[in-house]
C-alpha atoms as a PDB file:
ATOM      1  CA  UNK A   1     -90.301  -2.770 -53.985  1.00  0.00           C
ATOM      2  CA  UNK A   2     -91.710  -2.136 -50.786  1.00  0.00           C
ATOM      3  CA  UNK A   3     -89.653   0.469 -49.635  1.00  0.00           C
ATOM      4  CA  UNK A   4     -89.821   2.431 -53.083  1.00  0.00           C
ATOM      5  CA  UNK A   5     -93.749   2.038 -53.502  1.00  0.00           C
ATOM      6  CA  UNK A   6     -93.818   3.840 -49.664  1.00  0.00           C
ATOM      7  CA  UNK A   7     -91.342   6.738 -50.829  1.00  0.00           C
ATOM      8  CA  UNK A   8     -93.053   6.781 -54.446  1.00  0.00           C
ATOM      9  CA  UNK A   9     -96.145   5.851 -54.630  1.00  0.00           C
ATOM     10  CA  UNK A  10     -96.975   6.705 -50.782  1.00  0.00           C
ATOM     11  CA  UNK A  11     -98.349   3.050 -50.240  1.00  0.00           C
ATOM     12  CA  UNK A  12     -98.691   2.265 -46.466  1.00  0.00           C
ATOM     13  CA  UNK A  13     -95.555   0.442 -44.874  1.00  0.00           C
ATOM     14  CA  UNK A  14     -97.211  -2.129 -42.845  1.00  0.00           C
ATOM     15  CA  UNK A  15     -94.209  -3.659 -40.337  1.00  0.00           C
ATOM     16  CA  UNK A  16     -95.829  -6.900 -40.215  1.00  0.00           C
ATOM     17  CA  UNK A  17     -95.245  -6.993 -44.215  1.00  0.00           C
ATOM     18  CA  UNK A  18     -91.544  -6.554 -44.334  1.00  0.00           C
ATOM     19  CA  UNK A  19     -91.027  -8.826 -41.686  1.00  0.00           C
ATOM     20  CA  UNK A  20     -92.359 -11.547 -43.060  1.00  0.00           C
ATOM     21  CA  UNK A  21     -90.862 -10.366 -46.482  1.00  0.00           C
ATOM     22  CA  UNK A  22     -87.662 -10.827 -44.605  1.00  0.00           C
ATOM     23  CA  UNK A  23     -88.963 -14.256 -43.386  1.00  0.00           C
ATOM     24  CA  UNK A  24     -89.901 -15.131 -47.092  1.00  0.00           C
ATOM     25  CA  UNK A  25     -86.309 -13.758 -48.005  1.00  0.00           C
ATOM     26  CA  UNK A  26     -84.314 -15.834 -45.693  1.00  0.00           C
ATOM     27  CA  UNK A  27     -85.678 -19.348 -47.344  1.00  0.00           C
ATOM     28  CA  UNK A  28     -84.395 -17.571 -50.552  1.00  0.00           C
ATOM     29  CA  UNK A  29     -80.951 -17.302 -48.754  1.00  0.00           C
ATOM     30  CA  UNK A  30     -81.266 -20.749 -47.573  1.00  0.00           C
ATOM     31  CA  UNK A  31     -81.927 -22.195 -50.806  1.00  0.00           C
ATOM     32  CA  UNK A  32     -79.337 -19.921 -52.483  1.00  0.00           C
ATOM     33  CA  UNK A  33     -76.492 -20.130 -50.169  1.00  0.00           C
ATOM     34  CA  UNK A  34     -74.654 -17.643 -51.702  1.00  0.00           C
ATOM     35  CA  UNK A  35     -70.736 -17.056 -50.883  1.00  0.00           C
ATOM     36  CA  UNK A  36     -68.376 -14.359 -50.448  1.00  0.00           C
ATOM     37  CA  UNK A  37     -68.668 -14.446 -54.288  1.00  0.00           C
ATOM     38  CA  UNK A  38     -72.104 -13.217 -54.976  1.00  0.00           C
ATOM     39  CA  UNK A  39     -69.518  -9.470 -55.698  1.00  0.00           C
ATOM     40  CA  UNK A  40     -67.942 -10.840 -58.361  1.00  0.00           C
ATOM     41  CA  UNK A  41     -69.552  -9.608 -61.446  1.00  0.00           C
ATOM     42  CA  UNK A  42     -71.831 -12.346 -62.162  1.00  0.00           C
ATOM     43  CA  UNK A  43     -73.368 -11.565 -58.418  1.00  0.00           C
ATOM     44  CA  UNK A  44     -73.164  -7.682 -58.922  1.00  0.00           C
ATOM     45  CA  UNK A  45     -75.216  -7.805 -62.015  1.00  0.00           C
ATOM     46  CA  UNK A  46     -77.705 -10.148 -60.244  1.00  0.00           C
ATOM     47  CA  UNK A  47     -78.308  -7.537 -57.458  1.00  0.00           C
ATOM     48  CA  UNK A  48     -78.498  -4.740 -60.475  1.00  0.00           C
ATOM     49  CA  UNK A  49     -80.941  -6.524 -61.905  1.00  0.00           C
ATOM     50  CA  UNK A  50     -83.476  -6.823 -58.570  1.00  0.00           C
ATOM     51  CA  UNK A  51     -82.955  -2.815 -57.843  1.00  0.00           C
ATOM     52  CA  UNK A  52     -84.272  -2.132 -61.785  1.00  0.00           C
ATOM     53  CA  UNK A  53     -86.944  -4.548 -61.725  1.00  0.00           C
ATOM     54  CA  UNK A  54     -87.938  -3.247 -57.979  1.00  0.00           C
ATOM     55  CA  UNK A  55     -88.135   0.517 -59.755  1.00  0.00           C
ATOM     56  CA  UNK A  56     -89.888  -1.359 -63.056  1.00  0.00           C
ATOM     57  CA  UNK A  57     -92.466  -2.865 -60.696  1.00  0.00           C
ATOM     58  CA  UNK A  58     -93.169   0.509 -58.814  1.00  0.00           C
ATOM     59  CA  UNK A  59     -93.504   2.694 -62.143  1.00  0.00           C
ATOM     60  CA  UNK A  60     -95.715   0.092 -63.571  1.00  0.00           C
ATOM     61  CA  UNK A  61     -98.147   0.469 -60.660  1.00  0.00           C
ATOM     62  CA  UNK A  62     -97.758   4.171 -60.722  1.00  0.00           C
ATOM     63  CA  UNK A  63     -99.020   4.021 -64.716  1.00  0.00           C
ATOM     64  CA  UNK A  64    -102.041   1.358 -63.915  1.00  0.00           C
ATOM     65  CA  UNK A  65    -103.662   4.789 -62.702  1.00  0.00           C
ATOM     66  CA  UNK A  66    -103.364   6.237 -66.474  1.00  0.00           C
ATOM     67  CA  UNK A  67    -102.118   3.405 -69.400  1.00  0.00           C
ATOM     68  CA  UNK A  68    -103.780  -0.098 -69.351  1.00  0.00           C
ATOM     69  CA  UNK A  69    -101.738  -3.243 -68.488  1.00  0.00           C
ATOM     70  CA  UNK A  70    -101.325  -3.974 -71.978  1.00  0.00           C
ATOM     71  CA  UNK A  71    -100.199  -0.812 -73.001  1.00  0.00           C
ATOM     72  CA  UNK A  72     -97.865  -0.989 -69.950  1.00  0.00           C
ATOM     73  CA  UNK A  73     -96.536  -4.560 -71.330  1.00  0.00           C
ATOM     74  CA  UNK A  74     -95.929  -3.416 -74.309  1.00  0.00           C
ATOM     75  CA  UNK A  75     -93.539  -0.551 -73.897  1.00  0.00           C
ATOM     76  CA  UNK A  76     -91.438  -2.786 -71.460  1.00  0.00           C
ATOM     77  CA  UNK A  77     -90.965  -5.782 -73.795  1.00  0.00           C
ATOM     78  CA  UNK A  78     -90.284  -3.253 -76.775  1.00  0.00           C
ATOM     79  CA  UNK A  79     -87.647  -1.412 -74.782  1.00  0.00           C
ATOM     80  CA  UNK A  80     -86.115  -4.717 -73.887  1.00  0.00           C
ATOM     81  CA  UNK A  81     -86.031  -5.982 -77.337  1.00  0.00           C
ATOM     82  CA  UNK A  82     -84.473  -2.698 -78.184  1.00  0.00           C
ATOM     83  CA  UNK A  83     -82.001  -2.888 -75.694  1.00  0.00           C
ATOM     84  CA  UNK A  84     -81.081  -6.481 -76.553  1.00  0.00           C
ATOM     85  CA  UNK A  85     -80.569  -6.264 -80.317  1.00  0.00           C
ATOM     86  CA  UNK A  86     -77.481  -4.489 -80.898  1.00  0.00           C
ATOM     87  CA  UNK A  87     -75.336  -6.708 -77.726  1.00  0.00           C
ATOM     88  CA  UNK A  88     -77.106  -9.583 -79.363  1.00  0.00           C
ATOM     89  CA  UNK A  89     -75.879  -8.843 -82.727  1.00  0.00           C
ATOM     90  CA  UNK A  90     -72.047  -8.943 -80.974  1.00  0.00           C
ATOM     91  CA  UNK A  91     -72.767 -12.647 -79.797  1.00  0.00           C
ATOM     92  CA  UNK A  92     -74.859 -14.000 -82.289  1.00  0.00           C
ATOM     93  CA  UNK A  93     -74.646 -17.456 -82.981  1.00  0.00           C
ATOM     94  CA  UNK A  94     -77.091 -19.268 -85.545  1.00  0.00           C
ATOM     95  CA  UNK A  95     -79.266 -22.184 -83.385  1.00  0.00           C
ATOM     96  CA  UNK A  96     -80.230 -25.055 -84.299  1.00  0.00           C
ATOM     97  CA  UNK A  97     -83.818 -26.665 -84.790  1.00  0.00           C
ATOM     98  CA  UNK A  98     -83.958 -27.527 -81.047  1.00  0.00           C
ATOM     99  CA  UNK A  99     -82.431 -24.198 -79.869  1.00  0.00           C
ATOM    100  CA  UNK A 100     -84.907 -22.135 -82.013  1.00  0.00           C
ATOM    101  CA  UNK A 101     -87.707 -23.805 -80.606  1.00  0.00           C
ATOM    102  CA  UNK A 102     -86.612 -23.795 -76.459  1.00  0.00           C
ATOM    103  CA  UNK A 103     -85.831 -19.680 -77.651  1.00  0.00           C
ATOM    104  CA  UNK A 104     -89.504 -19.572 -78.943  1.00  0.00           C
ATOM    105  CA  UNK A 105     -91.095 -20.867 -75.995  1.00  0.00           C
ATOM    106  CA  UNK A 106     -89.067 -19.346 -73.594  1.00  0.00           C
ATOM    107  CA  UNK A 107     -90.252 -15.862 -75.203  1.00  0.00           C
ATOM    108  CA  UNK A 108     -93.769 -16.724 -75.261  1.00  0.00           C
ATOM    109  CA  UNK A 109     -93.749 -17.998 -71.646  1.00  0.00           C
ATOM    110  CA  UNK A 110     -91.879 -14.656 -70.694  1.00  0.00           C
ATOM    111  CA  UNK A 111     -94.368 -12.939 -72.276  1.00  0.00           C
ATOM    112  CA  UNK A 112     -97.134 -14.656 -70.383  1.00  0.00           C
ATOM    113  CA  UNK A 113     -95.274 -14.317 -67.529  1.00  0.00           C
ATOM    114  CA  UNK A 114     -94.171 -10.356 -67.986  1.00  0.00           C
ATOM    115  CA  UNK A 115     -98.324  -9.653 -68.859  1.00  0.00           C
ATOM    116  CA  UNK A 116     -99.618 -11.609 -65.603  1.00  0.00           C
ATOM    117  CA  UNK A 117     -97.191  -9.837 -63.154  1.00  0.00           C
ATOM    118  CA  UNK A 118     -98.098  -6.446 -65.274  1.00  0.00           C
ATOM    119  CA  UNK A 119    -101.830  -7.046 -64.247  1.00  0.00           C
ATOM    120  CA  UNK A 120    -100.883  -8.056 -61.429  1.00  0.00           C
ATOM    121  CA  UNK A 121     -99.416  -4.284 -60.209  1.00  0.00           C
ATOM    122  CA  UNK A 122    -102.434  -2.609 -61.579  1.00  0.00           C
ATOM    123  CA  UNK A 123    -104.488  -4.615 -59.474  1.00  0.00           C
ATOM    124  CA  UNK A 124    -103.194  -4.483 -56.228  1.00  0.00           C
ATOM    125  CA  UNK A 125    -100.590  -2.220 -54.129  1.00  0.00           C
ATOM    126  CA  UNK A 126     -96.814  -3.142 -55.228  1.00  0.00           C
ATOM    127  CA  UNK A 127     -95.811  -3.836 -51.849  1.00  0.00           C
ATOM    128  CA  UNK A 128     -98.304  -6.607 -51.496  1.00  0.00           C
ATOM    129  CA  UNK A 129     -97.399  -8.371 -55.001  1.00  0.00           C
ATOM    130  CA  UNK A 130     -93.994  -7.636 -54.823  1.00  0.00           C
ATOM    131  CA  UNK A 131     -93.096 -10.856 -51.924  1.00  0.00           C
ATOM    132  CA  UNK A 132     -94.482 -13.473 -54.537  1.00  0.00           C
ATOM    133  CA  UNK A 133     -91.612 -12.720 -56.825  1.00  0.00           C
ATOM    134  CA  UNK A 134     -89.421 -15.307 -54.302  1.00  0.00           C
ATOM    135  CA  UNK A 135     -91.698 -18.216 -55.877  1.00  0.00           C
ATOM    136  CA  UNK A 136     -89.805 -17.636 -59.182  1.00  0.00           C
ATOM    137  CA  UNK A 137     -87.250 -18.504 -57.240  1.00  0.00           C
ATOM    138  CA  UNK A 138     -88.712 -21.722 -55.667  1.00  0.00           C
ATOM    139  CA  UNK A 139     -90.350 -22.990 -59.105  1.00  0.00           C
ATOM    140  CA  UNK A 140     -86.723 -22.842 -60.320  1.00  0.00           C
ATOM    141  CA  UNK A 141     -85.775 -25.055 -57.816  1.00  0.00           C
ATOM    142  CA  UNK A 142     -88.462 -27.841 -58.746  1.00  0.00           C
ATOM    143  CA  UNK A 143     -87.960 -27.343 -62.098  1.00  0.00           C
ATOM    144  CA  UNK A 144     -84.042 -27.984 -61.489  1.00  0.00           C
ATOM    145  CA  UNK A 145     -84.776 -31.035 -60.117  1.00  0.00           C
ATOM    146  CA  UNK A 146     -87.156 -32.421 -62.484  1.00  0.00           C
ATOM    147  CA  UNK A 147     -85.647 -31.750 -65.693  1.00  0.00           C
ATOM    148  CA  UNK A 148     -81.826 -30.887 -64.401  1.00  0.00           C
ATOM    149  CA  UNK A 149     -81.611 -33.649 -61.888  1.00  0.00           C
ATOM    150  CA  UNK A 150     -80.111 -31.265 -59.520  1.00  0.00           C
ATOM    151  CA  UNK A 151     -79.762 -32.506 -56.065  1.00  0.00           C
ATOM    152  CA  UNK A 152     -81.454 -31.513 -52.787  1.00  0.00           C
ATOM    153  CA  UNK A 153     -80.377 -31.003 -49.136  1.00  0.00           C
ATOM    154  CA  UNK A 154     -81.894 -30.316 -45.605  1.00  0.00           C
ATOM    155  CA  UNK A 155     -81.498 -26.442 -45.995  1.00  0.00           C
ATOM    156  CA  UNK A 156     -83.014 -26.048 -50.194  1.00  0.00           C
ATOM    157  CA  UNK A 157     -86.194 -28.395 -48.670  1.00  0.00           C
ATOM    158  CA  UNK A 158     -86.227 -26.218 -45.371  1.00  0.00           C
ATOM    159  CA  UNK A 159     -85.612 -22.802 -47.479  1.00  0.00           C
ATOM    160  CA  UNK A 160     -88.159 -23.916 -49.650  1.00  0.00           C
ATOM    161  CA  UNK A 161     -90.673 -24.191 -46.938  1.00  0.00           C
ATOM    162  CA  UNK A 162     -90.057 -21.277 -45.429  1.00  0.00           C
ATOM    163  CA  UNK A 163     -90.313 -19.431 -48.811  1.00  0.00           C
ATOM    164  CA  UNK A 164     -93.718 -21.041 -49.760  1.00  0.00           C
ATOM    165  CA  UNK A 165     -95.323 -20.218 -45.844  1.00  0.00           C
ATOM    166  CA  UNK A 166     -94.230 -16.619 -46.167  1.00  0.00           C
ATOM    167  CA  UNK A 167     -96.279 -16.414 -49.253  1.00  0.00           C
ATOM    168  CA  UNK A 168     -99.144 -18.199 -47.705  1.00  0.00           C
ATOM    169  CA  UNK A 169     -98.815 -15.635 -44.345  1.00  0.00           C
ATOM    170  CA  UNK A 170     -99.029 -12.631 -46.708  1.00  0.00           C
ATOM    171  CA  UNK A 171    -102.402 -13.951 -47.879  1.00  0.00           C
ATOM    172  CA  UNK A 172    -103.770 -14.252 -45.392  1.00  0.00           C
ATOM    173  CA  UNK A 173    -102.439 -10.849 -43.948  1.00  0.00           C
ATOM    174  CA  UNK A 174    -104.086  -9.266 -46.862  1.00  0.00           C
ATOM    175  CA  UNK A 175    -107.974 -10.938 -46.173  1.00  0.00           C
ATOM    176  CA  UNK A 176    -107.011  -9.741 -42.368  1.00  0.00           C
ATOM    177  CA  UNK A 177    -106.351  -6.050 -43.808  1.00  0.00           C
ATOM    178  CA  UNK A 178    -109.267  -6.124 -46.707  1.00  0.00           C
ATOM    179  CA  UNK A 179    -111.537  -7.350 -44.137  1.00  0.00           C
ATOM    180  CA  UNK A 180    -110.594  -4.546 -41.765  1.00  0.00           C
ATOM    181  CA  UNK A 181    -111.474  -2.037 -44.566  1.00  0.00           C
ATOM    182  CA  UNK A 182    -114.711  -3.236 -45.380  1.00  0.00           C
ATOM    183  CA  UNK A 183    -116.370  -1.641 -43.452  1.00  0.00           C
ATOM    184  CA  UNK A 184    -115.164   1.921 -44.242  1.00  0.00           C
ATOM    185  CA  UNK A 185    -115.376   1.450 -47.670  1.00  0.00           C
ATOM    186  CA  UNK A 186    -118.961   0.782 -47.124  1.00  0.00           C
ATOM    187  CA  UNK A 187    -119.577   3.708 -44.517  1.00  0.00           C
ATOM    188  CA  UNK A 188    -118.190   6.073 -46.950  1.00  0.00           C
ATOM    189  CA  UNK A 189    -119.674   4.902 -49.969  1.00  0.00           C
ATOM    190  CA  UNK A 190    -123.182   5.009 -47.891  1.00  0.00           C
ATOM    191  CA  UNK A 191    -122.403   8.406 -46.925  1.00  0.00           C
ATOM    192  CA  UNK A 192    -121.805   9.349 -50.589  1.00  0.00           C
ATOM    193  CA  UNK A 193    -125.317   7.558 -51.129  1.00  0.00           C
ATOM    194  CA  UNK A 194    -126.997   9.902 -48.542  1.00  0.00           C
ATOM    195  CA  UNK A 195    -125.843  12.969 -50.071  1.00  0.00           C
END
């Protein structure tokens, strides 16, 4: 996301962002651990799926300029159900009471989820929004061990960590930037005032 909202959307690539992007990133790896195998086609479609969203999440903050967010929201979760029916209709498989409801929430938490991180890209520049997508990745984790009983180890906890300061360093990176461009937003818009 951040290197297509430079090229596209002609955001500015801060250095200090990517690297600690890459920081974030590498308690993703940590926690992951993937193998050799992450190129089977299980792996391949995984990476697919990041380089779509990445261009999803650009075009969506290229529209907040003319559609609003729900508008935007909309159109994506139509085109996915669209998309879904007919390989759905190949698999289909009746579910039960208990299925039908964890299929219900599941949609309306996506849908939650899918409006907030629309908003989200109006509001603010893609490459800054785009490094809290790794907490998906670290809620998952929790959630695995609370309801999953999945185990932990030295390098999840330590991935974890280094996942959720990342997200607290980009923070406060933004209130450093915003803070540094106060006070030309204010100079120009009293210069504005003058004329």
């Amino acid at each position: 996301v951040i290197l297509l909202s430079w090229i596209f959307l002609h955001e500015k690539m801060h250095p200090i962002l990517l690297a600690v992007t890459l920081f974030s990133f590498s308690g993703v790896i940590l926690i992951f651990r993937p193998s050799g195998e992450v190129f089977n086609l299980a792996g391949l479609a995984g990476i697919s799926s990041a380089i779509f969203a990445a261009t999803a999440y650009v075009a969506i903050r290229h529209l907040h300029h003319s559609e609003s967010f729900w508008t935007v929201a909309f159109y994506f979760m139509i085109t996915a159900v669209l998309f879904s029916f007919f390989p759905m209709l190949l698999t289909w498989k009746t579910p039960n009471f208990h299925e039908w409801t964890l299929l219900i929430l599941s949609g309306l938490f996506g849908t939650l989820g899918q409006l907030l991180i629309t908003y989200a890209y109006k509001l603010e520049e893609a490459s800054w929004v785009a490094p809290f997508s790794y907490a998906g990745v670290l809620f998952s984790f929790v959630i695995g061990i609370l309801y999953f009983k999945e185990t932990i180890d030295p390098y999840t906890l330590f991935g974890g960590f280094l996942t959720v300061a990342g997200g607290i360093w980009i923070l406060k990176l933004k209130t450093k930037y915003q803070k540094k461009a106060l006070p030309i937003v204010e100079e120009e818009t009293a210069s504005l005032t003058n004329e």
